[in-house]
Protein backbone atom coordinates (compact mmCIF):
# COMPACT_ATOMS: atom_id res chain seq x y z
CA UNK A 1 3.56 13.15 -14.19
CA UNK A 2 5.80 12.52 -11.46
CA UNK A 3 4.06 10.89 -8.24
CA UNK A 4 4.76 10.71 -3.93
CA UNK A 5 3.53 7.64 -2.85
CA UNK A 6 2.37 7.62 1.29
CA UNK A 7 2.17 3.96 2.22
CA UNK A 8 0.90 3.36 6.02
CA UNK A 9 2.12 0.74 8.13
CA UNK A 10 1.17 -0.57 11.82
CA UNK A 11 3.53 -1.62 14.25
CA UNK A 12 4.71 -5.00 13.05
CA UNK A 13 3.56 -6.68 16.55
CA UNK A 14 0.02 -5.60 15.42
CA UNK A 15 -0.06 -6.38 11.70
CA UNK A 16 -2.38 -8.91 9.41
CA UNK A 17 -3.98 -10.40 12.61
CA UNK A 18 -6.05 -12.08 10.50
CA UNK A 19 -3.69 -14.22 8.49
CA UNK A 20 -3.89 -16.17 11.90
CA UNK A 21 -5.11 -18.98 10.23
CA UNK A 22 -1.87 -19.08 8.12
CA UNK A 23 0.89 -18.08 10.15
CA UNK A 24 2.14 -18.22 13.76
CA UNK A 25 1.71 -14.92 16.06
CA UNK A 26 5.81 -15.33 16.14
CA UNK A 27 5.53 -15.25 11.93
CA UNK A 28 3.40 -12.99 11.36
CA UNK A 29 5.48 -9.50 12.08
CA UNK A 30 8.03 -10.75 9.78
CA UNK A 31 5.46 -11.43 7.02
CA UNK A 32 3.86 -8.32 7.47
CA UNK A 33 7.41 -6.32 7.10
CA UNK A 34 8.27 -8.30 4.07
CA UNK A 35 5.20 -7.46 2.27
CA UNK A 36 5.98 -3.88 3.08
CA UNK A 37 9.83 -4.77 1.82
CA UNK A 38 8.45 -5.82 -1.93
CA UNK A 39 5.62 -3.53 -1.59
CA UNK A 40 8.20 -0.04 -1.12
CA UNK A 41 10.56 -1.75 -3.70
CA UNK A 42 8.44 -1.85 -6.37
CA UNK A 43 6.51 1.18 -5.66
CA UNK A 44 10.63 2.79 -5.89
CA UNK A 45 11.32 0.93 -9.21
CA UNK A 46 7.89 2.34 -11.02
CA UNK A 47 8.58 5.13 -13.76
CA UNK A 48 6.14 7.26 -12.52
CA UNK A 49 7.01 7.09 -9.03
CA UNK A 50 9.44 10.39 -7.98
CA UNK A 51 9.21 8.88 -4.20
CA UNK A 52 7.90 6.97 -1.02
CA UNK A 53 6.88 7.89 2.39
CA UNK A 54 6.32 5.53 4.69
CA UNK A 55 4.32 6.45 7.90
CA UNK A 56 4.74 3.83 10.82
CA UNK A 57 6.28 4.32 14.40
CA UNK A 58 7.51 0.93 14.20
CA UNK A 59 11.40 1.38 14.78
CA UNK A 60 12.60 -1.80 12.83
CA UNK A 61 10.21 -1.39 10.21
CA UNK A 62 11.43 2.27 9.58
CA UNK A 63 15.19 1.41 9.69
CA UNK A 64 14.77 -1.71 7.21
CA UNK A 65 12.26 0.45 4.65
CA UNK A 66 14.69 3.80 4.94
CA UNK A 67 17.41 1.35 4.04
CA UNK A 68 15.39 0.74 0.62
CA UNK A 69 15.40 4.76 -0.22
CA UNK A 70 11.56 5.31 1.34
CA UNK A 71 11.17 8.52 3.43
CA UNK A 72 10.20 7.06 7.01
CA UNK A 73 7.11 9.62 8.80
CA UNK A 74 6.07 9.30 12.28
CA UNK A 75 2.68 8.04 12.61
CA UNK A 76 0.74 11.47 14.02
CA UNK A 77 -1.81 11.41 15.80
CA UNK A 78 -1.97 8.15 16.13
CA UNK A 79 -5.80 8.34 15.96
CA UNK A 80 -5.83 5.58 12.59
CA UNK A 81 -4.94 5.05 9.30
CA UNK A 82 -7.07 8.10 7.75
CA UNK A 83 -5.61 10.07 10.49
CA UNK A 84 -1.95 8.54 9.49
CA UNK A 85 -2.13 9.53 5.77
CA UNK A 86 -3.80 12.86 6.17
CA UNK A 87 -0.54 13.46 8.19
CA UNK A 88 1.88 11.99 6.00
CA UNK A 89 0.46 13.84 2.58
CA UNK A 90 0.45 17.06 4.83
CA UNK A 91 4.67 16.41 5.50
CA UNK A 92 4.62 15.79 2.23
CA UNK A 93 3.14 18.53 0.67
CA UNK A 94 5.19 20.81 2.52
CA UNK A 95 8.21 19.81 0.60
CA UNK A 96 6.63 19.58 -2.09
CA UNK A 97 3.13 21.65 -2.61
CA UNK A 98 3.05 20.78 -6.16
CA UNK A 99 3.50 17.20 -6.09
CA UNK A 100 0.73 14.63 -7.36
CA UNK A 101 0.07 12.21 -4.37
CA UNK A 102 -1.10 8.80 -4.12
CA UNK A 103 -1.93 6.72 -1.01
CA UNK A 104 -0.64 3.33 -1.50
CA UNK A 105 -2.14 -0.16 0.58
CA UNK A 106 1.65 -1.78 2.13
CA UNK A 107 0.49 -5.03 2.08
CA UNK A 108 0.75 -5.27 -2.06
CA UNK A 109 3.89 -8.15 -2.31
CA UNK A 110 3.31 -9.18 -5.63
CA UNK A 111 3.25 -5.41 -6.69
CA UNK A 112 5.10 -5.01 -10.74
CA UNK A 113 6.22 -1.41 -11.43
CA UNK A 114 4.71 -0.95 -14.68
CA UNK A 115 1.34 -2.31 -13.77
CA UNK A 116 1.67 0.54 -10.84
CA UNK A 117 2.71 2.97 -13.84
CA UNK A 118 -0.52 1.84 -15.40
CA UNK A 119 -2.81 2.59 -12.72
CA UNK A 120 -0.86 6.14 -11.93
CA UNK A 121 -0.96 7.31 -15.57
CA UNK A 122 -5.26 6.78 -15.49
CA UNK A 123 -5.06 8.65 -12.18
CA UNK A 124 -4.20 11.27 -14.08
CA UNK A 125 -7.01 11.96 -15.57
CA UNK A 126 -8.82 12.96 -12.56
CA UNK A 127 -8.81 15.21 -9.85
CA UNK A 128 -8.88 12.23 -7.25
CA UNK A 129 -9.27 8.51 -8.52
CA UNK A 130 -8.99 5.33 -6.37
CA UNK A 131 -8.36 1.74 -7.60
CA UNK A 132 -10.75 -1.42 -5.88
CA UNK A 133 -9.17 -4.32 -4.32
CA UNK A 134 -9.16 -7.84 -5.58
CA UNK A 135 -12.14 -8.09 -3.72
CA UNK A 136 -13.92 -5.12 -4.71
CA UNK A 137 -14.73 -4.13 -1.34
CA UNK A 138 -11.61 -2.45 -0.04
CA UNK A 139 -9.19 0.32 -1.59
CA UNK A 140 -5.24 -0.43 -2.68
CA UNK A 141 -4.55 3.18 -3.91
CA UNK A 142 -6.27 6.47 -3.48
CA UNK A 143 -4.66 9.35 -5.75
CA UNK A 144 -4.91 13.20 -6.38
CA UNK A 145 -3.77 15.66 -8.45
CA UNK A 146 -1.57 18.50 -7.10
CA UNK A 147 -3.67 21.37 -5.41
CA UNK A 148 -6.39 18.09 -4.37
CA UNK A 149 -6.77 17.03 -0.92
CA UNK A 150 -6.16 12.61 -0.60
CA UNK A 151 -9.37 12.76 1.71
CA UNK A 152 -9.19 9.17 2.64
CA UNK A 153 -11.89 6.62 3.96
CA UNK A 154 -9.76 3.32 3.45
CA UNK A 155 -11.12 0.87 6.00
CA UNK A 156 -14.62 -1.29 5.83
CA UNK A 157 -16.29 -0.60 2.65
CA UNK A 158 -13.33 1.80 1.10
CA UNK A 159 -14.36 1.62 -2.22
CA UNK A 160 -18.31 2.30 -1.85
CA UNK A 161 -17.27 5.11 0.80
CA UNK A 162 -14.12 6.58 -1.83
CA UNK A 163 -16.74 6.69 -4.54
CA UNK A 164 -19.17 8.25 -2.31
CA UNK A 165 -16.93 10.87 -1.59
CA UNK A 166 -16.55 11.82 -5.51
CA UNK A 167 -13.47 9.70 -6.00
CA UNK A 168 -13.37 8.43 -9.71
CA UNK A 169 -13.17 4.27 -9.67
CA UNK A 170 -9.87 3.45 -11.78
CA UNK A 171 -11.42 0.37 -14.09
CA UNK A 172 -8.07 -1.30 -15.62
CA UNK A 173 -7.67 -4.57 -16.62
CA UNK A 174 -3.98 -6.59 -16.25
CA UNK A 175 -3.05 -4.64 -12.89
CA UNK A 176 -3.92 -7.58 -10.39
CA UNK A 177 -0.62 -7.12 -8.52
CA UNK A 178 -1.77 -3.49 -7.65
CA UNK A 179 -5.22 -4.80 -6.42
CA UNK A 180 -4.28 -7.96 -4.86
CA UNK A 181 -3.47 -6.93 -0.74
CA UNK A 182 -3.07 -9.39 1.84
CA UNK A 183 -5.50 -9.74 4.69
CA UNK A 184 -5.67 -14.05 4.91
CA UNK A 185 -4.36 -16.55 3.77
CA UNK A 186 -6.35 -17.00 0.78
CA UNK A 187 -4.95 -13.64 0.03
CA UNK A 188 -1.71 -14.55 0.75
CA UNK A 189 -2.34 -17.72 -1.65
CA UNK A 190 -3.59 -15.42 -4.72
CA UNK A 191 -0.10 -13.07 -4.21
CA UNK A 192 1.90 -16.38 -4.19
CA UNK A 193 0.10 -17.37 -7.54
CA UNK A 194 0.75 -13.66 -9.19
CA UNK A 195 4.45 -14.04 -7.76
CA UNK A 196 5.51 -12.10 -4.88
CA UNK A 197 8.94 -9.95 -4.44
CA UNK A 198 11.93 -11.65 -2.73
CA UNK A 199 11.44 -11.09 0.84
CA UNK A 200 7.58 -12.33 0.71
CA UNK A 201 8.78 -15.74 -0.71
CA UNK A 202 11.58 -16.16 1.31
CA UNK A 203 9.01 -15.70 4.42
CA UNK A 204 6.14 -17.66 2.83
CA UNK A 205 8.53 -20.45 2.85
CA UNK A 206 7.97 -20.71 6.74
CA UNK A 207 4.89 -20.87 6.24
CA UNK A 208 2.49 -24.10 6.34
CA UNK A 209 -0.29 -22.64 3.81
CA UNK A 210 -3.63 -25.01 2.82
CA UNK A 211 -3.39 -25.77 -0.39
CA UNK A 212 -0.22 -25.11 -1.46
């Protein structure tokens, strides 16, 4: 099976607010559209991946991630992220209705393509399946089968609220990089450990991180 990836991003001036503790306000834009960067790459290099829309209305994000092949979707109507990838899977769809679709966290930098293969391929098993985060409080990816609505709840509590909406929980060992999302810097220090893409290390080497 052949999947479209949607992968939401904020304007960059808003993003990872809470790796304050890590990086400068004047950092943390760049670091945010370098974990997109290695997050879109990868997602593109996967197998199973037939393509990537990214929904932002960030105008330098869009130009740098179209640059990398990903289909760039206005953010509409601006009421969220649910709101954002309801839209984008809808633009989607209309291309192509028979498409299996996937909702995909952009903030994934030490993302592998075959351990995204891996998690894909047991998606495929079920009408809609979402994978935990590292944390196993939040949600990386939410995917459905063609004909299935995404239906997403990402935000506080994702993976109790996916699961309460009938979503089956993805259990798969060896696929940290497709569960490990950045929010802080001790987030940020677990991606650096699993090995992040090119453009997250050359930014993380700004950085002043605790503990490094």
């Amino acid at each position: 099976m052949q999947w479209s990836l949607v992968i939401p991003l904020k304007p960059l001036a808003l993003a990872k607010s809470r790796l304050a503790d890590t990086a400068a306000d004047g950092l943390r834009p760049g670091l945010a559209l370098a974990f997109a960067q290695d997050t879109v790459a990868a997602a593109l290099a996967c197998p199973a991946v037939r393509d990537v829309a990214v929904v932002t209305d960030d105008a330098l994000a869009g130009r740098e991630l179209a640059a990398l092949g990903a289909r760039i979707v206005p953010d509409q109507p601006s009421s969220g992220l649910n709101a954002a990838l309801t839209h984008a899977a809808a633009v989607v769809r209309a291309t192509r209705p028979d498409s299996a679709l996937a909702a995909l966290n952009a903030d994934l930098p030490a993302l592998r393509p075959l351990e995204l293969a891996r998690v894909l391929d047991a998606a495929e098993e079920f009408p809609r399946a979402f994978l935990p985060d590292a944390a196993a409080i939040g949600t990386t990816l939410l995917a459905v089968a063609p004909g299935h609505e995404l239906l997403p709840a990402f935000g506080t509590d994702s993976r109790a609220r996916h699961r309460a909406s009938g979503a089956a929980e993805l259990r798969l060992d060896t696929v940290d990089s497709v569960r490990q999302d950045v929010d802080t810097g001790e987030d940020l220090r677990a991606a650096l450990a699993l090995g992040v893409g090119p453009r997250t290390a050359a930014a993380a080497t700004r950085l002043l991180i605790p503990g490094q």
